[in-house]
Protein backbone atom coordinates (compact mmCIF):
# COMPACT_ATOMS: atom_id res chain seq x y z
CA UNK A 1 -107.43 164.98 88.13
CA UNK A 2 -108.60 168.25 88.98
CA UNK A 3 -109.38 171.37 86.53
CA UNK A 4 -107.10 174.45 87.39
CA UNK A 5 -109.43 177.12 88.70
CA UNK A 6 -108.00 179.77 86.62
CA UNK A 7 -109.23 180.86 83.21
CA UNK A 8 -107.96 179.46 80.42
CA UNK A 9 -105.81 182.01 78.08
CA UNK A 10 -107.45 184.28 75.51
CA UNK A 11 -104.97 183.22 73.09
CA UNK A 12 -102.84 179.83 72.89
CA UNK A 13 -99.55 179.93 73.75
CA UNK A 14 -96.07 179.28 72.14
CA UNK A 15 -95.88 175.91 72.98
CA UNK A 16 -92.10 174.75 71.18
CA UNK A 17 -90.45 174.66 74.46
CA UNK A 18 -92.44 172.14 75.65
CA UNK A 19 -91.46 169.73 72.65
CA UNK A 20 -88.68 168.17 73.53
CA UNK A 21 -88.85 165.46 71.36
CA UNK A 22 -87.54 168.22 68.91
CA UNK A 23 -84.13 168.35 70.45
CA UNK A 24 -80.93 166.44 70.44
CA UNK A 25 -80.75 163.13 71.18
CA UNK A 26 -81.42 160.91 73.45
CA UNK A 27 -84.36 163.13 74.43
CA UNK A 28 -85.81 163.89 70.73
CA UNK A 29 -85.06 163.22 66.88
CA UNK A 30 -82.78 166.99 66.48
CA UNK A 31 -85.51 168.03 64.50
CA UNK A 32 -83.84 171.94 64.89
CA UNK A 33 -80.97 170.65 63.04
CA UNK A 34 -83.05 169.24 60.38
CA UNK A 35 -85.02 172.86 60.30
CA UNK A 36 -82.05 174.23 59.41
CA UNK A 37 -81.52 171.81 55.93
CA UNK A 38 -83.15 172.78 52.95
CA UNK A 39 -86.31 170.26 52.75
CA UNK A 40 -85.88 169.33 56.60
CA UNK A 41 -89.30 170.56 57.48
CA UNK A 42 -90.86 167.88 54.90
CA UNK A 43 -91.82 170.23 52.06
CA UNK A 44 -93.24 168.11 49.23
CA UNK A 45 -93.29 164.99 51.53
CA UNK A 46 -96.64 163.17 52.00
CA UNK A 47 -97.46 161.35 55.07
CA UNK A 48 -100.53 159.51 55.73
CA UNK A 49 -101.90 158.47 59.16
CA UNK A 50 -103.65 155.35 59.50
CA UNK A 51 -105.96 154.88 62.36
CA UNK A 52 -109.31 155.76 64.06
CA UNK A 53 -110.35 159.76 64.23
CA UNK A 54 -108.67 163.25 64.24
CA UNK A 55 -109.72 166.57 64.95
CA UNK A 56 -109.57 168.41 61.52
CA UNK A 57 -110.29 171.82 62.41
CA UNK A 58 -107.98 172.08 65.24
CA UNK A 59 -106.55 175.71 65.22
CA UNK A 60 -103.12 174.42 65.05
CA UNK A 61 -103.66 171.88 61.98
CA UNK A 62 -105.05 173.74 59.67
CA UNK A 63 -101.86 174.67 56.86
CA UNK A 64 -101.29 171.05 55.21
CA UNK A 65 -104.12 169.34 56.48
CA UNK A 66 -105.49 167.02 53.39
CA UNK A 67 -108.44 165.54 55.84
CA UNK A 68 -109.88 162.15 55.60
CA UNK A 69 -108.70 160.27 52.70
CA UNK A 70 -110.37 157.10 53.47
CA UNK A 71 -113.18 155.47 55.72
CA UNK A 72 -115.33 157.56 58.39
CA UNK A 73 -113.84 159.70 60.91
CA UNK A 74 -114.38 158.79 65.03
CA UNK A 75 -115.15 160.90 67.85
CA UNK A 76 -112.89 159.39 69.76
CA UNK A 77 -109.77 161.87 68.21
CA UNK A 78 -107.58 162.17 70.97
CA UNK A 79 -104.44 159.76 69.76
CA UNK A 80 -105.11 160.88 66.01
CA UNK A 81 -105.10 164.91 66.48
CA UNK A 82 -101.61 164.70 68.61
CA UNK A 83 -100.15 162.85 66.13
CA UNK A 84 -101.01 165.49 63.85
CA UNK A 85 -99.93 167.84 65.99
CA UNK A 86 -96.10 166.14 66.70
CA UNK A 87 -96.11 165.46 62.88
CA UNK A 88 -97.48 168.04 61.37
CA UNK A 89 -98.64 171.23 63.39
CA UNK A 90 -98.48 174.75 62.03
CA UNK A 91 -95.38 176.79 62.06
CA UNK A 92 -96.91 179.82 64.12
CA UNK A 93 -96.65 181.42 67.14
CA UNK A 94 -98.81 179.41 68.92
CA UNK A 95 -99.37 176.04 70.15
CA UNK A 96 -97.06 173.52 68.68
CA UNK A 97 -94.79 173.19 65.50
CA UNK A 98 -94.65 169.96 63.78
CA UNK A 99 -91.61 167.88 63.47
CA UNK A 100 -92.42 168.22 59.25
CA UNK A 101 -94.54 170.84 59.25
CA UNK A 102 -94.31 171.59 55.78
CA UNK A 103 -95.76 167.99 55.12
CA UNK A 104 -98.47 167.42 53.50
CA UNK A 105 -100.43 165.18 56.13
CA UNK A 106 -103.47 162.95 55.45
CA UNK A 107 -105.22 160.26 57.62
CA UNK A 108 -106.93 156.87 56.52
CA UNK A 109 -109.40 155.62 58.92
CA UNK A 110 -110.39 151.88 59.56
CA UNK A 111 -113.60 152.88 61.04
CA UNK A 112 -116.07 151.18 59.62
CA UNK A 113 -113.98 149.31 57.07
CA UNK A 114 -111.15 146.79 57.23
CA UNK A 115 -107.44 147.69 58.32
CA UNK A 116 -105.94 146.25 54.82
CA UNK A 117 -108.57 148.72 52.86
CA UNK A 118 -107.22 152.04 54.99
CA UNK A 119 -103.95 150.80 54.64
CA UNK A 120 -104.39 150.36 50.51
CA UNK A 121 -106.53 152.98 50.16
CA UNK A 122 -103.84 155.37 52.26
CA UNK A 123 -100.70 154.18 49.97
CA UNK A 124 -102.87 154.85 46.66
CA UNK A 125 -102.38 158.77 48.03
CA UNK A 126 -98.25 158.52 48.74
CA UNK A 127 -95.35 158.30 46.37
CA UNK A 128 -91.48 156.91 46.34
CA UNK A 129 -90.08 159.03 49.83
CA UNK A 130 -93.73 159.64 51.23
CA UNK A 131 -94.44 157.86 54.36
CA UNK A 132 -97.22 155.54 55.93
CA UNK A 133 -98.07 155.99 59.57
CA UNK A 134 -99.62 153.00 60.87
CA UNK A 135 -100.74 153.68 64.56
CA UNK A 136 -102.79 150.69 65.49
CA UNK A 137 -101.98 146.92 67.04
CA UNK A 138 -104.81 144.27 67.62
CA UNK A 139 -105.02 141.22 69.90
CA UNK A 140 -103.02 138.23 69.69
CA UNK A 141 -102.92 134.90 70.09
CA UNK A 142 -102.23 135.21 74.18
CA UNK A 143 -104.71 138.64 74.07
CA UNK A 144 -107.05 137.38 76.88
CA UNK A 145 -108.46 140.36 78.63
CA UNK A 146 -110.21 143.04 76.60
CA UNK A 147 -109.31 145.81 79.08
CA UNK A 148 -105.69 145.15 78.76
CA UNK A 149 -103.02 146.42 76.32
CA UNK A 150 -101.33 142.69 77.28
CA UNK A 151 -100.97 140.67 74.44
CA UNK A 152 -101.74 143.35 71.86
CA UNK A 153 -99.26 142.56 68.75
CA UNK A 154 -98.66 144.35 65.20
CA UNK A 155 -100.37 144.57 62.32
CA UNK A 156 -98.42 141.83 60.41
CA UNK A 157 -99.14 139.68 62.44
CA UNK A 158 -102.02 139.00 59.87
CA UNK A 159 -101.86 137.92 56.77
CA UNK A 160 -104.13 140.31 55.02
CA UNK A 161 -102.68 143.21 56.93
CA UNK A 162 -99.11 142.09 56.05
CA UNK A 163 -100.27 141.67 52.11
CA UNK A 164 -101.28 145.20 52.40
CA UNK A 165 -98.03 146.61 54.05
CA UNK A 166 -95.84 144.48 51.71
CA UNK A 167 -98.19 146.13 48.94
CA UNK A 168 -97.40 149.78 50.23
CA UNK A 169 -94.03 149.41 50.91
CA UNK A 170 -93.12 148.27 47.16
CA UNK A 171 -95.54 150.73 45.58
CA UNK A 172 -97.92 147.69 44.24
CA UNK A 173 -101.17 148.89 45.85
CA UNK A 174 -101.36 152.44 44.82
CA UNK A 175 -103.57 153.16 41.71
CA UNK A 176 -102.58 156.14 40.64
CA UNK A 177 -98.59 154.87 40.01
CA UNK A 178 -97.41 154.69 36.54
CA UNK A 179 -95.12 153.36 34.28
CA UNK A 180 -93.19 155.93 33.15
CA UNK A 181 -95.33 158.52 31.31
CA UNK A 182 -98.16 156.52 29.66
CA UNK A 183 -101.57 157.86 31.05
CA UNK A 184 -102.98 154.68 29.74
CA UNK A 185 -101.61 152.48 32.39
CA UNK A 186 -103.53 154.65 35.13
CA UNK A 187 -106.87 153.00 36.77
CA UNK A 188 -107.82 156.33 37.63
CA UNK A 189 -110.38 158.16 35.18
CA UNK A 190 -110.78 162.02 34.61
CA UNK A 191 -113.85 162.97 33.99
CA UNK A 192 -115.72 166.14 33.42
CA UNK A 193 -119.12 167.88 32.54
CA UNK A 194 -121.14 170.98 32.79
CA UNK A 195 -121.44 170.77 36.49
CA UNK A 196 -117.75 170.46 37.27
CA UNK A 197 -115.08 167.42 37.41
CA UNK A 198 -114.22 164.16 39.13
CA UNK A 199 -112.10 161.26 39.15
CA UNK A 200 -113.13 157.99 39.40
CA UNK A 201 -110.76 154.35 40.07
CA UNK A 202 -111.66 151.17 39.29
CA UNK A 203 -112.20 149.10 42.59
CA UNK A 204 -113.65 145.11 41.20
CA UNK A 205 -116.07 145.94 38.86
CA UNK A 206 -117.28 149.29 40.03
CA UNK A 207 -115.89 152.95 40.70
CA UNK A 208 -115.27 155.00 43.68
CA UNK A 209 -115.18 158.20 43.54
CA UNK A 210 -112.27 159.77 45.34
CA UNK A 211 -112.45 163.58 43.83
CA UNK A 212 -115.42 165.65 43.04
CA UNK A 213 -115.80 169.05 42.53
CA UNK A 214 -118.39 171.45 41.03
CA UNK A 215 -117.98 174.29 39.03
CA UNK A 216 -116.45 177.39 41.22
CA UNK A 217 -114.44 175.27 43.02
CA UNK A 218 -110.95 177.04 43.25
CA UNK A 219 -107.81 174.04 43.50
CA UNK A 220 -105.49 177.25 44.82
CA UNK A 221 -105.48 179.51 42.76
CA UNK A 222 -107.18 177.65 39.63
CA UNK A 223 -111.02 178.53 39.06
CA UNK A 224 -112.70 175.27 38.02
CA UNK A 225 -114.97 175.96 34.74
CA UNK A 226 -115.48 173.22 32.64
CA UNK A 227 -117.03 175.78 30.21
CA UNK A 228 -114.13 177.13 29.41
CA UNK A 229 -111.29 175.05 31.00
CA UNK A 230 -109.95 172.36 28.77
CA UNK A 231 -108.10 169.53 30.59
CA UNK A 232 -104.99 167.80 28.58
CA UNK A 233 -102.83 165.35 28.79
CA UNK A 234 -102.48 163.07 32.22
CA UNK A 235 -98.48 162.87 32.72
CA UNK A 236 -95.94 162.93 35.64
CA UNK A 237 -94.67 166.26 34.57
CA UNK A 238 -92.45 166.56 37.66
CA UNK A 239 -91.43 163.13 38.30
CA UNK A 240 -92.93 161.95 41.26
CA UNK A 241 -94.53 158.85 39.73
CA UNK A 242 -98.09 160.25 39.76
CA UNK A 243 -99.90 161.72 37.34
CA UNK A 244 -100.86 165.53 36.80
CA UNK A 245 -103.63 166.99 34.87
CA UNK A 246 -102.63 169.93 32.23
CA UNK A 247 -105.08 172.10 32.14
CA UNK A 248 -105.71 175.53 30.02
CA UNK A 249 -107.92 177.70 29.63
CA UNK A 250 -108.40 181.16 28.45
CA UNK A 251 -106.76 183.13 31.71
CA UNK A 252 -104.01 180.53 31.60
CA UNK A 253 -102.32 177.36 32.07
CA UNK A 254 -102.05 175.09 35.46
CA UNK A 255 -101.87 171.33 36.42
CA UNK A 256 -103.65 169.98 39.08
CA UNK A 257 -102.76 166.64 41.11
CA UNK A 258 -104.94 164.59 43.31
CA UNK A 259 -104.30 165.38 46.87
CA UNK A 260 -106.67 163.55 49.13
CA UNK A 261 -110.31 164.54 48.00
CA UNK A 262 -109.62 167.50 46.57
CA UNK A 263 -106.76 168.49 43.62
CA UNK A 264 -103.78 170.51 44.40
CA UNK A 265 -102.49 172.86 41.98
CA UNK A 266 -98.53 173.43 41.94
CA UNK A 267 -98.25 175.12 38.97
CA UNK A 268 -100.81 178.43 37.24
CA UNK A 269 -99.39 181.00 34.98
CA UNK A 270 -101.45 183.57 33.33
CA UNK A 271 -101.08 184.61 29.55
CA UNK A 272 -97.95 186.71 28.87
CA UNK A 273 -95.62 184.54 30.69
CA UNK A 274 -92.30 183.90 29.18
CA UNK A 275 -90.93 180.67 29.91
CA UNK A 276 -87.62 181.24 28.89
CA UNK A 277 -88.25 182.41 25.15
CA UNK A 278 -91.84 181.28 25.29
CA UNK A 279 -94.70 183.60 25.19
CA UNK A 280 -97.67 181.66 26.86
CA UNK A 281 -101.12 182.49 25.03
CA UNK A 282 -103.97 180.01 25.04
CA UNK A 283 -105.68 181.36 22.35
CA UNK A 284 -103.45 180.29 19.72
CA UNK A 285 -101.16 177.96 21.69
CA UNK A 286 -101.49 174.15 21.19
CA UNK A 287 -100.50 171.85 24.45
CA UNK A 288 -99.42 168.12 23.22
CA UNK A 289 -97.11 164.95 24.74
């Protein structure tokens, strides 16, 4: 192939016209007609990509991009960064828009770990309705020629990949699930200190630790300081089968949820807020459940 001779554009380009896997069928899913649903553009949906490397900082991914979630990224980003891009790229006037680009979108890499750990370690971030994108097939049985896509199968083919699909798919695998809202079920510890906060999980007889944060850290528009900041209760407050944290302090009230390696934050009120008849004010307030 040979380059175009002409300068590339000072800005990209509107690119939508070009999708046409966003149109009717048979040539694309009638993703405009979804668009046009509340929810159709996958707002609170989580989706989680499993497979070698993505380009993170592309100037089209950068809205709902949670990053790496799991395992080490690859250079070789290509396949990973246009699924991004079909899934998940900004709504803008440039470049692409994503089929659900209101999605939260993750990715789970099995570089330089085994396919069943990405695969557990992406379902431990999604919840009932989420989904897990597994873009990857290895060589069979009659997989003879390493330069050939002949004979490549799918993942369930084995066993321990299947175990960890099955595991996903019923909601087994994930860590941070609970039964109903008992914080004491959770494998998942919150822990702070004078520097900041993190959470730790159980995995054998050790932790990882999949959040960390220091001090000054802002989770949108909450200001981590564990000097002030006292977190509550861990509870699915809004249903979703994970757990949030309540936090207070004296500005306000928030919870944060884990998303990816970093916490979200869907709900912060300041003092003086009325819910309903309620007068918020942390300095004589008490938070229980």
């Amino acid at each position: 192939m040979v380059p175009r001779p002409e300068e590339p554009a000072a800005a990209t380009p509107d690119f939508t016209s070009r999708q046409g896997y966003l149109d009717p069928a048979p040539a694309g899913v009638d993703a405009r007609f979804a668009w046009t649903i509340a929810g159709g553009r996958g707002a609170r949906i989580r989706i989680v990509d499993c497979e070698h490397g993505w380009l993170f900082d592309h100037e089209d991914l950068l809205a709902n991009n949670g990053g790496i979630v799991s395992g080490s990224n690859n250079a070789s980003n290509d396949h990973g960064t246009a699924v991004f891009g079909i899934l998940g790229g900004d709504r803008d006037t440039k470049g692409v828009t994503g089929i659900a680009a209101d999605a939260w979108l993750a990715a789970s890499s099995w570089t330089n770990q085994a396919a069943a750990t990405a695969i557990t370690e992406a379902a431990d971030e999604l919840r009932p309705g989420d989904f897990l994108l597994l873009e990857g097939q290895l060589g069979g049985p009659k997989h003879t020629n390493p330069n050939s896509d002949i004979g490549l199968i799918a993942l369930e083919w084995w066993p321990d990949l299947f175990a960890a699909i099955r595991a996903a798919a019923t909601g087994a695998s994930s860590s941070l699930r609970q039964r109903a809202t008992d914080s004491k079920t959770l494998t998942t510890l919150l822990v702070t200190s004078p520097w900041g906060i993190g959470i730790l999980k159980q995995q054998g007889n050790t932790f990882s630790n999949p959040v960390i944060a220091a001090n000054g850290t802002r989770f949108g528009g909450w200001l981590l300081n564990t000097a002030d900041n006292r977190q509550g209760a861990l509870a699915d407050f809004d249903g979703d089968t994970r757990a949030e944290i309540l936090v207070t302090s004296p500005w306000g009230i928030g919870l944060l949820e884990q998303a990816g390696r970093t916490l979200g934050n869907p709900v912060i009120k300041p003092n003086g807020t009325r819910f309903g008849q309620w007068l918020l004010n942390t300095a004589d307030n008490e938070f229980g459940i």
